[in-house]
Protein backbone atom coordinates (compact mmCIF):
# COMPACT_ATOMS: atom_id res chain seq x y z
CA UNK A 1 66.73 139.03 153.28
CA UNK A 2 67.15 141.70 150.92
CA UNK A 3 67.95 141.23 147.34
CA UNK A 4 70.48 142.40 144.90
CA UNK A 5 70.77 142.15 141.15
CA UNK A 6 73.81 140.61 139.64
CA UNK A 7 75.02 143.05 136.96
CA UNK A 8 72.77 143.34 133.97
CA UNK A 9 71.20 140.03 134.11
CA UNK A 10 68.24 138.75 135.64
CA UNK A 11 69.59 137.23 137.96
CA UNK A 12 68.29 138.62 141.88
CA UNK A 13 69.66 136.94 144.71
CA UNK A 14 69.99 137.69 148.59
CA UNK A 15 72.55 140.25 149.19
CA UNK A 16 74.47 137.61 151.24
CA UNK A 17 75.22 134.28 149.42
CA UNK A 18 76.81 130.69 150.60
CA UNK A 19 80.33 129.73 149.46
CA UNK A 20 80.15 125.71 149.29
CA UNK A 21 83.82 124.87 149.17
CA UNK A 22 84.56 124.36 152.52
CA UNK A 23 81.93 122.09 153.17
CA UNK A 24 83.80 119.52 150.72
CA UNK A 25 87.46 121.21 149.75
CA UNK A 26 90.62 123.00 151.23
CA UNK A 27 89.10 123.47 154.98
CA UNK A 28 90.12 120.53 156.75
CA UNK A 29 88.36 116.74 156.05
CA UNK A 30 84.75 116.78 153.65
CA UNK A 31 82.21 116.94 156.52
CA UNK A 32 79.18 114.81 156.89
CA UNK A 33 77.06 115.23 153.50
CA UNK A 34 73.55 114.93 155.68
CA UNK A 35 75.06 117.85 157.94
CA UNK A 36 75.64 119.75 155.30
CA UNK A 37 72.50 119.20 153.21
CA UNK A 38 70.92 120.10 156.03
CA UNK A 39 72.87 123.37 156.30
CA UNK A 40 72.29 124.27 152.85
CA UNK A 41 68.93 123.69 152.98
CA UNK A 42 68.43 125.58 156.14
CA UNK A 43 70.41 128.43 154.36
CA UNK A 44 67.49 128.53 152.38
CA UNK A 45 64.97 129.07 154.69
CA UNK A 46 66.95 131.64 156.23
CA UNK A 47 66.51 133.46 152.83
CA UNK A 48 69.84 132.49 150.90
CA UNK A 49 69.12 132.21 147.57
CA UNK A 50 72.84 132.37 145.99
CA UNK A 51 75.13 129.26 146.18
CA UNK A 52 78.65 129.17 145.04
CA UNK A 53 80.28 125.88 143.79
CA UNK A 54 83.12 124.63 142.00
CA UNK A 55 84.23 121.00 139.55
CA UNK A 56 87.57 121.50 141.31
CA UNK A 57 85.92 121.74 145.00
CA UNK A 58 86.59 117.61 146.25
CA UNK A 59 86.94 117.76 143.28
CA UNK A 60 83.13 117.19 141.69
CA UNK A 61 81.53 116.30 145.16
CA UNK A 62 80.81 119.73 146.07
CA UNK A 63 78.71 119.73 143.16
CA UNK A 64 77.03 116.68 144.02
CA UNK A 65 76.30 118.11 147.36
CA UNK A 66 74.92 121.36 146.37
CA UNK A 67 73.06 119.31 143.85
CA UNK A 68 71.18 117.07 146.17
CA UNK A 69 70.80 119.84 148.91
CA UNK A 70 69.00 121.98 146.17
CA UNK A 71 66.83 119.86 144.00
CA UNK A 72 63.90 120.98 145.83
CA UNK A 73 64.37 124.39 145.37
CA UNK A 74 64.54 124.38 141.64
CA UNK A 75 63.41 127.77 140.24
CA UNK A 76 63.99 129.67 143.55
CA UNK A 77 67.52 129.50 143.88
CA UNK A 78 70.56 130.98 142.12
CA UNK A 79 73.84 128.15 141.49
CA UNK A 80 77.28 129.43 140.65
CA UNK A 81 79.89 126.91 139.34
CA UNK A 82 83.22 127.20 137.75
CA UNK A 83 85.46 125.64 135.15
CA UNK A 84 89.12 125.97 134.73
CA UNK A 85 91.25 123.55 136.59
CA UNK A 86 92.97 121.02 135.30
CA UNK A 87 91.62 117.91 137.37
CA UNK A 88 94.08 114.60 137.85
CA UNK A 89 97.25 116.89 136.28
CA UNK A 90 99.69 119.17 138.01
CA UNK A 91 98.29 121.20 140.95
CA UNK A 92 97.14 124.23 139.74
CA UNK A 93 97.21 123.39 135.89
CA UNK A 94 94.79 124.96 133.43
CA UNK A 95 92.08 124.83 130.69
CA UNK A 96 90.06 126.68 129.10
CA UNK A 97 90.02 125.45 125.84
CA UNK A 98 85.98 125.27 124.37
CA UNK A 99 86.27 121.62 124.01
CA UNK A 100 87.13 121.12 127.21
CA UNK A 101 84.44 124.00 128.39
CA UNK A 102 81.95 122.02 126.79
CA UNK A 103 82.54 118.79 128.02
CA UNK A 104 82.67 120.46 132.03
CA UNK A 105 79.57 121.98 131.34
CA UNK A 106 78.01 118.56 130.31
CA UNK A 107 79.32 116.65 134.17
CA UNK A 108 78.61 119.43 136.09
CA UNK A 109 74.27 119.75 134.62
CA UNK A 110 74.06 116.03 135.89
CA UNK A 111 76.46 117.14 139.23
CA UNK A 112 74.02 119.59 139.68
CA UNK A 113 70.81 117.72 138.55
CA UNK A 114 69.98 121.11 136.68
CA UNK A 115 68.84 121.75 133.01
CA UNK A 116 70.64 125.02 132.89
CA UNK A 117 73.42 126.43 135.02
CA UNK A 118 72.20 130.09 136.01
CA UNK A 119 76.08 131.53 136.56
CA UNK A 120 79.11 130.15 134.94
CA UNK A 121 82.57 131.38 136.01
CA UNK A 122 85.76 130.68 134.21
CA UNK A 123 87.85 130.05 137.58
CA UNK A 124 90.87 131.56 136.38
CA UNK A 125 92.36 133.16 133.44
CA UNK A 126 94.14 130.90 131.08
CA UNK A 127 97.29 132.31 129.56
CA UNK A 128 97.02 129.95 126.90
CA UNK A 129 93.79 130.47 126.04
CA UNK A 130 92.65 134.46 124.37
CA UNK A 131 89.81 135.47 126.66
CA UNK A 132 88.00 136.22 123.46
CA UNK A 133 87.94 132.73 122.65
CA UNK A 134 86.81 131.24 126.16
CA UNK A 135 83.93 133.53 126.60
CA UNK A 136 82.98 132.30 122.96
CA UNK A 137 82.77 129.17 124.17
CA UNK A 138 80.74 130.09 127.04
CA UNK A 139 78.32 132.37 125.02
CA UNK A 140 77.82 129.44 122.52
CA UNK A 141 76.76 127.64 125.79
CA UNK A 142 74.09 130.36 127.01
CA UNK A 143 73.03 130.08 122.86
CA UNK A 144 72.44 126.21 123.44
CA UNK A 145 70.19 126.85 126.90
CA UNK A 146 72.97 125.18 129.18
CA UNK A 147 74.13 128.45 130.86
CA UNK A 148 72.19 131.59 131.78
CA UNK A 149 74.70 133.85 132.57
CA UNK A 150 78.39 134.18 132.36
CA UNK A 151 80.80 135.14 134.98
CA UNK A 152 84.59 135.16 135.42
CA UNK A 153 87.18 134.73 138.52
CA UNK A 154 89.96 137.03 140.11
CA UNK A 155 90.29 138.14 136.13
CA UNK A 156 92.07 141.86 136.18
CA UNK A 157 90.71 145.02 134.24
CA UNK A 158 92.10 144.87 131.01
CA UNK A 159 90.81 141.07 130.80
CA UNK A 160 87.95 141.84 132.34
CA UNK A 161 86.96 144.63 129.85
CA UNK A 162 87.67 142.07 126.54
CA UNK A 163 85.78 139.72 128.19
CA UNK A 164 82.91 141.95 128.55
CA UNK A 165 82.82 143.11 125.05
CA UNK A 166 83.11 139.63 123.68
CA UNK A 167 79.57 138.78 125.58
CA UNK A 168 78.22 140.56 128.44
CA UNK A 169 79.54 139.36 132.07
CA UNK A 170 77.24 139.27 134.67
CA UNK A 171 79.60 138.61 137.71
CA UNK A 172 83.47 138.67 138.19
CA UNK A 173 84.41 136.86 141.29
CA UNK A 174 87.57 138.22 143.69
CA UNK A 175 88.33 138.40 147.16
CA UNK A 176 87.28 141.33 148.71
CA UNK A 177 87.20 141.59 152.59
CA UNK A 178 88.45 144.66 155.27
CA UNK A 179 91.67 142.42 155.23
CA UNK A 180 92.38 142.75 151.68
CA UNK A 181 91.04 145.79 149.86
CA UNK A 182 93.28 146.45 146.91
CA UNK A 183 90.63 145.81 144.54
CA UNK A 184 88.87 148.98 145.44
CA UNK A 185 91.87 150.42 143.34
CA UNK A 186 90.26 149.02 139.92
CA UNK A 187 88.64 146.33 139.92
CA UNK A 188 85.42 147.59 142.28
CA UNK A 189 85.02 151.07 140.13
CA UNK A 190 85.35 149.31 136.49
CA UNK A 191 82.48 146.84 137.75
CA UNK A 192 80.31 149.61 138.57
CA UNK A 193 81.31 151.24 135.35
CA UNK A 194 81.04 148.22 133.18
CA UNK A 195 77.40 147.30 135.00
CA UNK A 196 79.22 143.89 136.46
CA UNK A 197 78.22 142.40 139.75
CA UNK A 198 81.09 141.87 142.17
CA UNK A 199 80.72 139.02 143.95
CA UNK A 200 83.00 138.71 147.42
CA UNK A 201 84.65 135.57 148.01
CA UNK A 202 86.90 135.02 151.39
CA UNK A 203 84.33 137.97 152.72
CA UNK A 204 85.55 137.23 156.45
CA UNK A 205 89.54 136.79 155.39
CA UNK A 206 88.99 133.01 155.03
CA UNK A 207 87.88 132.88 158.91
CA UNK A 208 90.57 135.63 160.37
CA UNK A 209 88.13 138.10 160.29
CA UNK A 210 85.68 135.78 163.23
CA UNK A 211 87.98 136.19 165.99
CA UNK A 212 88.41 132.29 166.53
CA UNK A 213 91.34 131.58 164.56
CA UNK A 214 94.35 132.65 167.15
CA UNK A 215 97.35 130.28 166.25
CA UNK A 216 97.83 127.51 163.59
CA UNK A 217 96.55 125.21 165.94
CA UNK A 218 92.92 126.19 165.27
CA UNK A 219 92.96 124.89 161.88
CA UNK A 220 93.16 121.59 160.67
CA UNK A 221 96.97 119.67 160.05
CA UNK A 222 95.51 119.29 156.46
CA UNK A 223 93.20 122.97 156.10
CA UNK A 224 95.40 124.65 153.51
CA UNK A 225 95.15 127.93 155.38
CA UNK A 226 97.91 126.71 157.25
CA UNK A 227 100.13 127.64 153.74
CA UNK A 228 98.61 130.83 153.29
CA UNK A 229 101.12 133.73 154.47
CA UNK A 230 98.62 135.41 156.12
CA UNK A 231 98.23 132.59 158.93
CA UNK A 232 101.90 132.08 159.51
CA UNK A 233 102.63 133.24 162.81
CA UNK A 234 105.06 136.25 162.33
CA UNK A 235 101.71 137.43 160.12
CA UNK A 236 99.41 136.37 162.31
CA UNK A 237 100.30 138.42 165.41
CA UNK A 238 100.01 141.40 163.73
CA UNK A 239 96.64 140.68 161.62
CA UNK A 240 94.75 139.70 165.06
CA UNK A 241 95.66 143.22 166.25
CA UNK A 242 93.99 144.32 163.94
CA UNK A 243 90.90 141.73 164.69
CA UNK A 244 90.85 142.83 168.22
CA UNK A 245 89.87 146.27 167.13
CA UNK A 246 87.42 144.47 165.21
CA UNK A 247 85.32 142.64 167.67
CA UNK A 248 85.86 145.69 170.85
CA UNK A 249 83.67 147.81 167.90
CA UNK A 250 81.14 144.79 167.12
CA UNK A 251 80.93 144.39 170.90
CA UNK A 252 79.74 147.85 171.25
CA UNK A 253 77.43 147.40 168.73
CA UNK A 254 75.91 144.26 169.90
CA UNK A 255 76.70 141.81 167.22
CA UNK A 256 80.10 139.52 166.40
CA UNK A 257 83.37 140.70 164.76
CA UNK A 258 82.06 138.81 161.08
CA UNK A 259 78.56 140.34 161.26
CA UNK A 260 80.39 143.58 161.48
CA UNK A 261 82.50 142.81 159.01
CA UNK A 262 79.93 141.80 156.99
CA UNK A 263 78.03 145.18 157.55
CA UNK A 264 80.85 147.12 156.51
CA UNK A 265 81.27 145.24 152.88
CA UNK A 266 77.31 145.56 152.40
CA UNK A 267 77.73 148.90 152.78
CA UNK A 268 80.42 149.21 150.39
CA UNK A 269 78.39 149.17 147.11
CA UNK A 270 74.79 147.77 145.83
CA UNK A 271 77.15 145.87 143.33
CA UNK A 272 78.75 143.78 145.90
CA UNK A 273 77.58 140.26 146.60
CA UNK A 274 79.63 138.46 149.91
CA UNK A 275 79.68 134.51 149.42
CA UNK A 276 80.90 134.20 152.96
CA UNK A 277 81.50 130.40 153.02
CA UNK A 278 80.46 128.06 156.53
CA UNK A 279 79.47 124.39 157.38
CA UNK A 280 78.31 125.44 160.70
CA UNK A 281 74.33 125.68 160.99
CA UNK A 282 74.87 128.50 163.34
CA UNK A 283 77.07 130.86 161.03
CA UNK A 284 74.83 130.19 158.43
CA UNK A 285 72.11 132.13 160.64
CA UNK A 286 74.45 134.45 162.17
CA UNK A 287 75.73 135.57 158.14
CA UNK A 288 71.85 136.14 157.17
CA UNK A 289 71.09 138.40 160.13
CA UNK A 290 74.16 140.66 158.95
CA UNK A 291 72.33 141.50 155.84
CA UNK A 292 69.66 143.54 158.20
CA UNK A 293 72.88 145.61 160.19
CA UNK A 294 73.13 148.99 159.04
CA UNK A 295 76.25 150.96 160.06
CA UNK A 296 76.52 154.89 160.73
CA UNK A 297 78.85 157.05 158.37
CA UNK A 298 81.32 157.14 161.46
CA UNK A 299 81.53 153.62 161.77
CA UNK A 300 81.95 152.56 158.27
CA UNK A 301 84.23 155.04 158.46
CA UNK A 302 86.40 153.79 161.60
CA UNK A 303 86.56 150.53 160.03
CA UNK A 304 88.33 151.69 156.46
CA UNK A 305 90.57 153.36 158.95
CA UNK A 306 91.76 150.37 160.96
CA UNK A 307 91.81 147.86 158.22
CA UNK A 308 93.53 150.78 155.43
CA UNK A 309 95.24 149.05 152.70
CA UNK A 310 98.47 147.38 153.10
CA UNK A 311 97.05 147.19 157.01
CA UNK A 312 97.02 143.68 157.46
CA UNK A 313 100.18 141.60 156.86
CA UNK A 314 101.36 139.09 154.83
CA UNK A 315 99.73 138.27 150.84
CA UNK A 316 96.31 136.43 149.98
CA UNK A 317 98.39 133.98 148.90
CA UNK A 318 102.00 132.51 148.08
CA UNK A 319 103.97 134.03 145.15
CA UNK A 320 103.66 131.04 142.65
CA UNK A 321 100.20 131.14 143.29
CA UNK A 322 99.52 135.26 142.73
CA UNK A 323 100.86 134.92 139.08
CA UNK A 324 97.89 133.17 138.19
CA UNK A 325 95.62 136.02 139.42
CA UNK A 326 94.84 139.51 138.79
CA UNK A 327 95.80 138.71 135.15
């Protein structure tokens, strides 16, 4: 697979990644921890070489998993993991103070039997906390040998440029898919102008973007897509318009509606890094070969027509939880 550079760092991984959450978190029951070390480690033979974790995702078994999967491939791989969450409090609670940093940083080296985590995100902004003083923390962690390179999650530009100036940032992580595109407004231009990798989670629209999601009862009773407004039905119709257009143009070109979509994002920029997330052996191939599709002008083009901004309906995500992003 071909290779991309994250940001300014020296950090090269495949130009497709592996979100990990759903193999542990949000989508539905944890699935079988041999299946999916198996998965991950056949993700790596398929050339994968970027793996995207989370303390919050089980929470800490995701770690563990990704862990175990990847021990043998110590030195040829590239492991993302985030802090942020508070873990046993309210839903959705936060810290980022640098005690706590540091003491997250600590679990998640033995989580991830690694000496050094190569990409640390702060998972989301903390009001509470000055940016300045959370990427402080985190650069007195790359000082110490513990992290490599710094990152931070659906942050928005005026963050994201005093984080930058208070240490380098390799990464920021948003969604980015043809279903939601707003961040080509900002966010996508100040990474290229800053030198800042953008890496793509929810790359397929958290599974609408495959064609096999048709009605709630596709998903899981306890997959917390079920909440999100783009799934409710009245939303739902309309978006799988949208994803029939989709897979009549991958059909024509001989692949599926996510390879496509895939193609189109890779496409998009050299500073663009999809972590389309699976825990289905098959995907996991299908994903990699997207990396080789390349689109014509007219295509690409067709595409940002169908899925324009504001094209698909219903948010990313509930109200409550949009105030904690983008900030």
């Amino acid at each position: 697979m071909n290779t991309r550079k994250l940001g300014r760092s020296n950090l090269e991984v495949s130009a497709l990644g592996l979100g990990c959450m759903g193999m542990s978190f949000s989508y539905g029951p944890p699935k079988d921890k041999q299946e999916m070390i198996s998965l991950l480690r056949t993700a790596v033979e398929r050339g994968v070489t970027f793996f995207d974790t989370a303390e919050v995702y089980g929470p800490f078994i995701n770690e563990e998993l990704v862990g175990e999967a990847l021990a043998p491939f110590k030195g040829k791989v590239v492991i993302a993991t985030k802090f942020g969450f508070k873990i046993g409090g309210a839903p959705g609670g936060l810290d980022s103070r640098p005690e706590h940093i540091k003491e997250v940083v600590e679990a998640s080296l033995k989580r991830l039997q690694v000496e050094t985590i190569d990409l640390l995100y702060q998972h989301r902004v903390d009001p509470a906390v000055p940016i300045e003083e959370t990427i402080g923390a985190m650069a007195r962690l790359v000082e110490q040998g513990k992290v490599r390179y710094l990152g931070v999650c659906e942050a928005g530009p005026e963050t994201l440029r005093r984080a930058h100036k208070a240490h380098p940032v390799a990464a920021l992580q948003t969604e980015y898919s043809l279903w939601f595109r707003d961040v080509e407004r900002d966010l996508l231009p100040l990474c290229r102008e800053l030198g800042i990798a953008y890496v793509a989670y929810a790359p397929l629209g958290r599974g609408l973007l495959t064609g096999r999601i048709r009605t709630a009862d596709d998903l899981a009773p306890n997959d917390q897509r079920r909440r999100h407004p783009r799934f409710a039905p009245e939303n739902l119709a309309r978006n799988l318009k949208l994803v029939e257009e989709l897979e009549a143009m991958a059909k024509g070109q001989g692949v599926t509606a996510a390879q496509l979509a895939l193609a189109w994002m890779l496409a998009q920029g050299d500073h663009i890094v999809p972590i389309p997330g699976t825990n289905q052996v098959r995907n996991v191939e299908l994903n990699a070969a997207a990396a080789e599709i390349r689109l014509s002008g007219e295509k690409l083009a067709r595409l940002s027509e169908i899925f324009a901004i504001g094209a698909g309906a219903g948010q990313r995500y509930h109200a409550n939880v949009l105030k904690g992003v983008g900030i």
